[in-house]
Protein backbone atom coordinates (compact mmCIF):
# COMPACT_ATOMS: atom_id res chain seq x y z
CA UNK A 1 9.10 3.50 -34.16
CA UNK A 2 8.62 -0.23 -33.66
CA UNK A 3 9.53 0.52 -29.95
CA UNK A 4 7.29 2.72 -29.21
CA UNK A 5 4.16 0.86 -30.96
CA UNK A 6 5.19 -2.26 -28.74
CA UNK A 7 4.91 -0.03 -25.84
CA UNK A 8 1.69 1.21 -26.56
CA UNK A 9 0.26 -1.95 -27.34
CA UNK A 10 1.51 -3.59 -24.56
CA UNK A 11 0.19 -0.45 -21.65
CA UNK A 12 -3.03 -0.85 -23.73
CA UNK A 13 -3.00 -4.61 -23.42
CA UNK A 14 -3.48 -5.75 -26.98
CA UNK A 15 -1.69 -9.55 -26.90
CA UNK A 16 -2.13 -10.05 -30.55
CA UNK A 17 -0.45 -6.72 -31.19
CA UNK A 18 2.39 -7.20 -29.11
CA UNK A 19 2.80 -10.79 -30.96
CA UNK A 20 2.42 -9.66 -33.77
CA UNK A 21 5.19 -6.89 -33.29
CA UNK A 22 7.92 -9.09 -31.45
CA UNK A 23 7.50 -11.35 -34.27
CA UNK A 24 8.05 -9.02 -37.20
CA UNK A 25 10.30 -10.57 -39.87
CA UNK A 26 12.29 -7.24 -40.39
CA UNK A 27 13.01 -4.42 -37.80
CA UNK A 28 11.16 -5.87 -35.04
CA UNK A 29 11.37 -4.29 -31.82
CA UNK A 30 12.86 -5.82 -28.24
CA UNK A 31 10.89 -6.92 -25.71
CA UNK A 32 13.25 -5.20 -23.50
CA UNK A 33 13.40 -1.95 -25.24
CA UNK A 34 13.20 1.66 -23.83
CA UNK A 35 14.78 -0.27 -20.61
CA UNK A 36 11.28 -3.04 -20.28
CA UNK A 37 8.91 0.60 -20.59
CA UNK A 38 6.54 -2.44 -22.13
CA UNK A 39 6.70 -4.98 -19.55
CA UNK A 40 6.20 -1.86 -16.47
CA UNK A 41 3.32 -0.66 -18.19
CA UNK A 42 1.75 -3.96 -18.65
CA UNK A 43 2.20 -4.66 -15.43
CA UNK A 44 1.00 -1.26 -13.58
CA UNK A 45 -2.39 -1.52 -16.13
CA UNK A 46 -2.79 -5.32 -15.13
CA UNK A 47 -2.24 -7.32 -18.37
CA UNK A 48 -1.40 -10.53 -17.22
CA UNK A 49 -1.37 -12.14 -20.86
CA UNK A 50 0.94 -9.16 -22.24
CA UNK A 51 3.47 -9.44 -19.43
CA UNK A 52 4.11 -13.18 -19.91
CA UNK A 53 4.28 -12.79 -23.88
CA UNK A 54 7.04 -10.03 -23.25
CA UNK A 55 8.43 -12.24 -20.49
CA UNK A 56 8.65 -15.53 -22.67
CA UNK A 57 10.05 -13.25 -25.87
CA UNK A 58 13.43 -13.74 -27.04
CA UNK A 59 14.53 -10.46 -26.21
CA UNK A 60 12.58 -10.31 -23.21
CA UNK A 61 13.04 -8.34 -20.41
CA UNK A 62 14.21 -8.94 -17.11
CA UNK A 63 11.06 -9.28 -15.03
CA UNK A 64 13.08 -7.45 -12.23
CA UNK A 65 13.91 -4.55 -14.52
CA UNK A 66 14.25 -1.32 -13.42
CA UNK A 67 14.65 -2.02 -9.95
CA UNK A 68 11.34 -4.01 -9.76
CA UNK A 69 9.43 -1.56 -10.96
CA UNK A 70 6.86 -3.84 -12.87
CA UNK A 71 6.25 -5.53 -9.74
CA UNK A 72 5.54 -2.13 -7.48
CA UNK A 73 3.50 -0.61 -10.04
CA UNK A 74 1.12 -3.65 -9.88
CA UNK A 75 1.30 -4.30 -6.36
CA UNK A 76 0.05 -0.61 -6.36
CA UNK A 77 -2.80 -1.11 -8.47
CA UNK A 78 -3.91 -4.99 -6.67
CA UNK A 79 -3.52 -6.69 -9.86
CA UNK A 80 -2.62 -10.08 -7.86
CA UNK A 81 -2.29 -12.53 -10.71
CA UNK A 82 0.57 -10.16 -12.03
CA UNK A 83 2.54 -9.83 -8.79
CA UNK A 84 2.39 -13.72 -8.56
CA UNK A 85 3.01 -13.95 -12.04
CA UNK A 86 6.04 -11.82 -11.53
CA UNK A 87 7.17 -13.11 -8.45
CA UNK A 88 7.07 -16.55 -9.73
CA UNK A 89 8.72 -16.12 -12.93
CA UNK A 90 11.73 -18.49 -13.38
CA UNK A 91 14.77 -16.01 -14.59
CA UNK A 92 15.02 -13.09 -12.67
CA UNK A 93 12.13 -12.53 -10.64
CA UNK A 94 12.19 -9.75 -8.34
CA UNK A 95 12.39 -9.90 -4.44
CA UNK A 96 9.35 -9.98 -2.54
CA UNK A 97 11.18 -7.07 -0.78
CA UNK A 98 12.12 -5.19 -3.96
CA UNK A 99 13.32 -1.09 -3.11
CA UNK A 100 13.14 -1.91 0.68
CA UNK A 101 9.12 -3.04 0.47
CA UNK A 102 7.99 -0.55 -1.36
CA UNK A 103 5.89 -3.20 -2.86
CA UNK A 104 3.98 -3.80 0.47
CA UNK A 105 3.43 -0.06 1.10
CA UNK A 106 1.78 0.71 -1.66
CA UNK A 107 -0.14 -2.60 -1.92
CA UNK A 108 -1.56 -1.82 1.99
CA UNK A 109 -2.02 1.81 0.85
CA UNK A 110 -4.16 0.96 -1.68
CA UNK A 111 -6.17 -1.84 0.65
CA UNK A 112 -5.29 -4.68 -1.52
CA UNK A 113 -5.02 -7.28 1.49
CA UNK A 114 -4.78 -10.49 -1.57
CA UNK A 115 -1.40 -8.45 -3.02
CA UNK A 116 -0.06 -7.76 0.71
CA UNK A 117 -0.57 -11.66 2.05
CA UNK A 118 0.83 -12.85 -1.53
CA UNK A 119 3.84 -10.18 -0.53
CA UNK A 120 4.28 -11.22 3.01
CA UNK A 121 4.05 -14.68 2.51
CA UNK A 122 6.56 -15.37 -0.44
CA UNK A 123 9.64 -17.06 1.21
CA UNK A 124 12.79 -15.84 1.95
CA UNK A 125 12.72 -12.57 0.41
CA UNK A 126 9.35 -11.44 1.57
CA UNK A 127 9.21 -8.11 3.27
CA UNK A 128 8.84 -7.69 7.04
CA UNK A 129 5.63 -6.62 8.29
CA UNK A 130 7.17 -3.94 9.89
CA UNK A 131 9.00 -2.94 7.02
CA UNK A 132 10.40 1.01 7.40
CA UNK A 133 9.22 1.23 10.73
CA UNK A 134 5.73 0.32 10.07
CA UNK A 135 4.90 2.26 7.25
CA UNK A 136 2.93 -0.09 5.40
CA UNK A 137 0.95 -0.08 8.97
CA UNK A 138 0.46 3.64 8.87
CA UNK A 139 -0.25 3.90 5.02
CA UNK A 140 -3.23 1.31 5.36
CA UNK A 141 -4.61 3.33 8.79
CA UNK A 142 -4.31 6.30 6.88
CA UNK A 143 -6.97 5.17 3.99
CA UNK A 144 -9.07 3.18 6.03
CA UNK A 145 -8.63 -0.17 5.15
CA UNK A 146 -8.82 -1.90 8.44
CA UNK A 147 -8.64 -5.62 6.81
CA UNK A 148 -4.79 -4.67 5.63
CA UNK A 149 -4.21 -2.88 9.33
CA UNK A 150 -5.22 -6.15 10.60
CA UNK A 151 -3.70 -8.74 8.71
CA UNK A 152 -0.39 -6.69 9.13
CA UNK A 153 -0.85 -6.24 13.19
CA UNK A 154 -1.70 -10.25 12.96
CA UNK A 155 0.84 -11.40 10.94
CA UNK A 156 3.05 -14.00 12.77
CA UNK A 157 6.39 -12.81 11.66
CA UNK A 158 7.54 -9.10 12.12
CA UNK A 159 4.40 -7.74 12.63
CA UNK A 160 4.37 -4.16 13.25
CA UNK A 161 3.45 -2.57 16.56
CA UNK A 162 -0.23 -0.82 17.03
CA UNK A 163 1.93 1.79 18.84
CA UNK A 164 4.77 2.26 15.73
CA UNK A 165 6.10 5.58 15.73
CA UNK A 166 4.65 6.77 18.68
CA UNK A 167 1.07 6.00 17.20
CA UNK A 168 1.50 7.82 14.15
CA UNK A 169 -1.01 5.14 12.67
CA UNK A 170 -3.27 6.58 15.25
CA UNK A 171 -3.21 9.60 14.72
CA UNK A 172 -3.45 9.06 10.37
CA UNK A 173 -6.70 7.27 11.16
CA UNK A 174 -7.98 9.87 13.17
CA UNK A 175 -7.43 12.38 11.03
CA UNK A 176 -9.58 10.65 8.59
CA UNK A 177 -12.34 9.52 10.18
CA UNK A 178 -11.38 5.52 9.83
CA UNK A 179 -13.38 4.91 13.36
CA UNK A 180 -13.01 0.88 12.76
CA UNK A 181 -9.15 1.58 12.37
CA UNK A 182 -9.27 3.96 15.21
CA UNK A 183 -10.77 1.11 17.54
CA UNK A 184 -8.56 -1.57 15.80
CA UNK A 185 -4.87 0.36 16.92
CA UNK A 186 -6.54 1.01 20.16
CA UNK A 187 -8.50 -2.04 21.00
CA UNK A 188 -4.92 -4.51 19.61
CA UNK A 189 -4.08 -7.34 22.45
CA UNK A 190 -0.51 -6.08 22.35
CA UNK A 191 1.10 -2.72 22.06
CA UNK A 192 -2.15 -0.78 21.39
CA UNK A 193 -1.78 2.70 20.47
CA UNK A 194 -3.05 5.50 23.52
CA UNK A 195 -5.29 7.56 22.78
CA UNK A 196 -4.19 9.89 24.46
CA UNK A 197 -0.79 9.44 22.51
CA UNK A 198 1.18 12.82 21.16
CA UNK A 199 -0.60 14.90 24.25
CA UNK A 200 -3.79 14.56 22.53
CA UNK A 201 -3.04 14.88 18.88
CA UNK A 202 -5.08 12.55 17.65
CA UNK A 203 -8.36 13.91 19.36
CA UNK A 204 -7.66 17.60 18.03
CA UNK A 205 -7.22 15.98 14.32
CA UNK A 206 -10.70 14.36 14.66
CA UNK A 207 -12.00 16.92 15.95
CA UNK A 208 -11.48 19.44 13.49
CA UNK A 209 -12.47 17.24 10.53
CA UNK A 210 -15.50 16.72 12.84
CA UNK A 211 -15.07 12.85 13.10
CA UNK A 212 -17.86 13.25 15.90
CA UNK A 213 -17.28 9.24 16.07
CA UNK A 214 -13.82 9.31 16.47
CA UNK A 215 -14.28 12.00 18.78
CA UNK A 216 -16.42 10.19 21.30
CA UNK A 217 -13.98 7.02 20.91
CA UNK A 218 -10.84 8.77 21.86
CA UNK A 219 -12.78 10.38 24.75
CA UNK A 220 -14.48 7.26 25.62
CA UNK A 221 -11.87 4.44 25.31
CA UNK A 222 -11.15 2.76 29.02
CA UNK A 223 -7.57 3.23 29.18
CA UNK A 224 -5.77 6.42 28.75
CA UNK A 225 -8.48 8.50 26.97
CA UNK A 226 -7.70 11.49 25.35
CA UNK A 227 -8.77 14.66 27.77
CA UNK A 228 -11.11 16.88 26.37
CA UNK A 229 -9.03 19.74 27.69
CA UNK A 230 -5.94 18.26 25.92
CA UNK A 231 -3.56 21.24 24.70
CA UNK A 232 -5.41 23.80 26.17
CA UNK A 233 -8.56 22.92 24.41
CA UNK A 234 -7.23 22.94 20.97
CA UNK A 235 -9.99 20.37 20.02
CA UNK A 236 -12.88 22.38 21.10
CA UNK A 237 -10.90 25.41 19.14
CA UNK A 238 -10.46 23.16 16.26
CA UNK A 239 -13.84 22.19 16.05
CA UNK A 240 -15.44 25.58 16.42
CA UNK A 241 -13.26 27.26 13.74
CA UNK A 242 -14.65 24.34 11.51
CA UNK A 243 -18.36 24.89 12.49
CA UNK A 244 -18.41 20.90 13.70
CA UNK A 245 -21.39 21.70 15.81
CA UNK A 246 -21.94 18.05 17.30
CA UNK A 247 -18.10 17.85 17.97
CA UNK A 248 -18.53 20.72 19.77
């Protein structure tokens, strides 16, 4: 059906399609059909041009359908222009804060530090930078992306503690390897994270991925270092099991 097609076109980005559907003399489909499917799609594949022609239709659809939805999905995939298109959009726009900043998370999980200023910055509805307990903090630690950690540990408002959750970013970073995020949570002016945090946690996690860097940092750091002994030498265990020879 005519739905459908507009939905396909529009995930696909095709403009002229979608024009050309909306403005069918006989049976043309909504803008805002299957709920604003169209618009979401648009939005999560980053076709700026699409979303506005569905958003300036006459059966348009709500640019905060679906809970915000349009405006996650591209804050997910760092398609900027389309989370300020969104965001600035006259009749309905969604909150900065949409789904309790789910927008943020998965903008800082994906590294997209443009999307996550654009986020943080927008008024009064922007999220906290220490929205859900830091989770936007941990998500970013977890993939790496120390620009994002940073900008969210900087941020003047609400930023979220190095420490949050006990160092849970800490330990995510550990985990996997990020040695820049590692020195980052540990090295921040205020509320660093131990590294000896979680009796050592974060030292067995490196060590059996055989993060020989983040290893030697933990070890190494000037305050509170992680023992090498920590939980009965479950690092040195860890690390053996794994074959990590140089951890070892």
């Amino acid at each position: 059906g005519g739905g459908a097609a507009l939905v396909a076109a529009a995930e696909r980005g095709h403009t002229h399609v979608v024009w050309q559907l909306l403005g069918w003399p006989e049976t043309a489909p909504r803008a805002d059909c299957l709920g604003g499917a169209a618009l979401v799609l648009a939005a999560e594949a980053g076709h700026r041009d699409v979303v506005r022609a569905l958003l300036e239709s006459e059966t348009a659809p709500r640019a905060d359908c679906m809970d915000g939805r349009a405006l996650v999905y591209a804050a997910e995939a760092g398609h900027g222009e389309v989370v300020t298109a969104l965001l600035g959009w006259p009749v309905h726009p969604p909150p900065a804060d949409v789904q309790d900043g789910r927008a943020l998370v998965y903008a800082a999980e994906g590294g997209h530090e443009g999307v996550v200023r654009t986020l943080l910055g927008w008024g009064a509805d922007a999220p906290p930078a220490d929205v859900q307990d830091g989770r936007a903090l941990v998500a970013a630690a977890e993939r790496g992306h120390d620009a994002v950690v940073r900008t969210l540990l900087g941020w003047p408002e609400c930023a979220p503690a190095a420490d949050c959750q006990q160092g849970r970013a800490l330990l995510a970073a550990a985990e996997h390897g990020h040695e820049a995020v590692v020195r980052t949570l540990l090295g921040w002016p205020e509320h660093a994270a131990r590294a000896d945090c979680w009796n050592g946690l974060a030292l067995v996690w490196a060590a059996k991925g055989g993060h020989h860097g983040v290893v030697a940092t933990l070890l190494g750091w000037p305050t509170h270092a992680a023992r090498a002994d920590c939980q009965g030498g479950a690092a040195l265990v860890a690390a053996a099991r794994e074959g990590h020879a140089r951890v070892v």
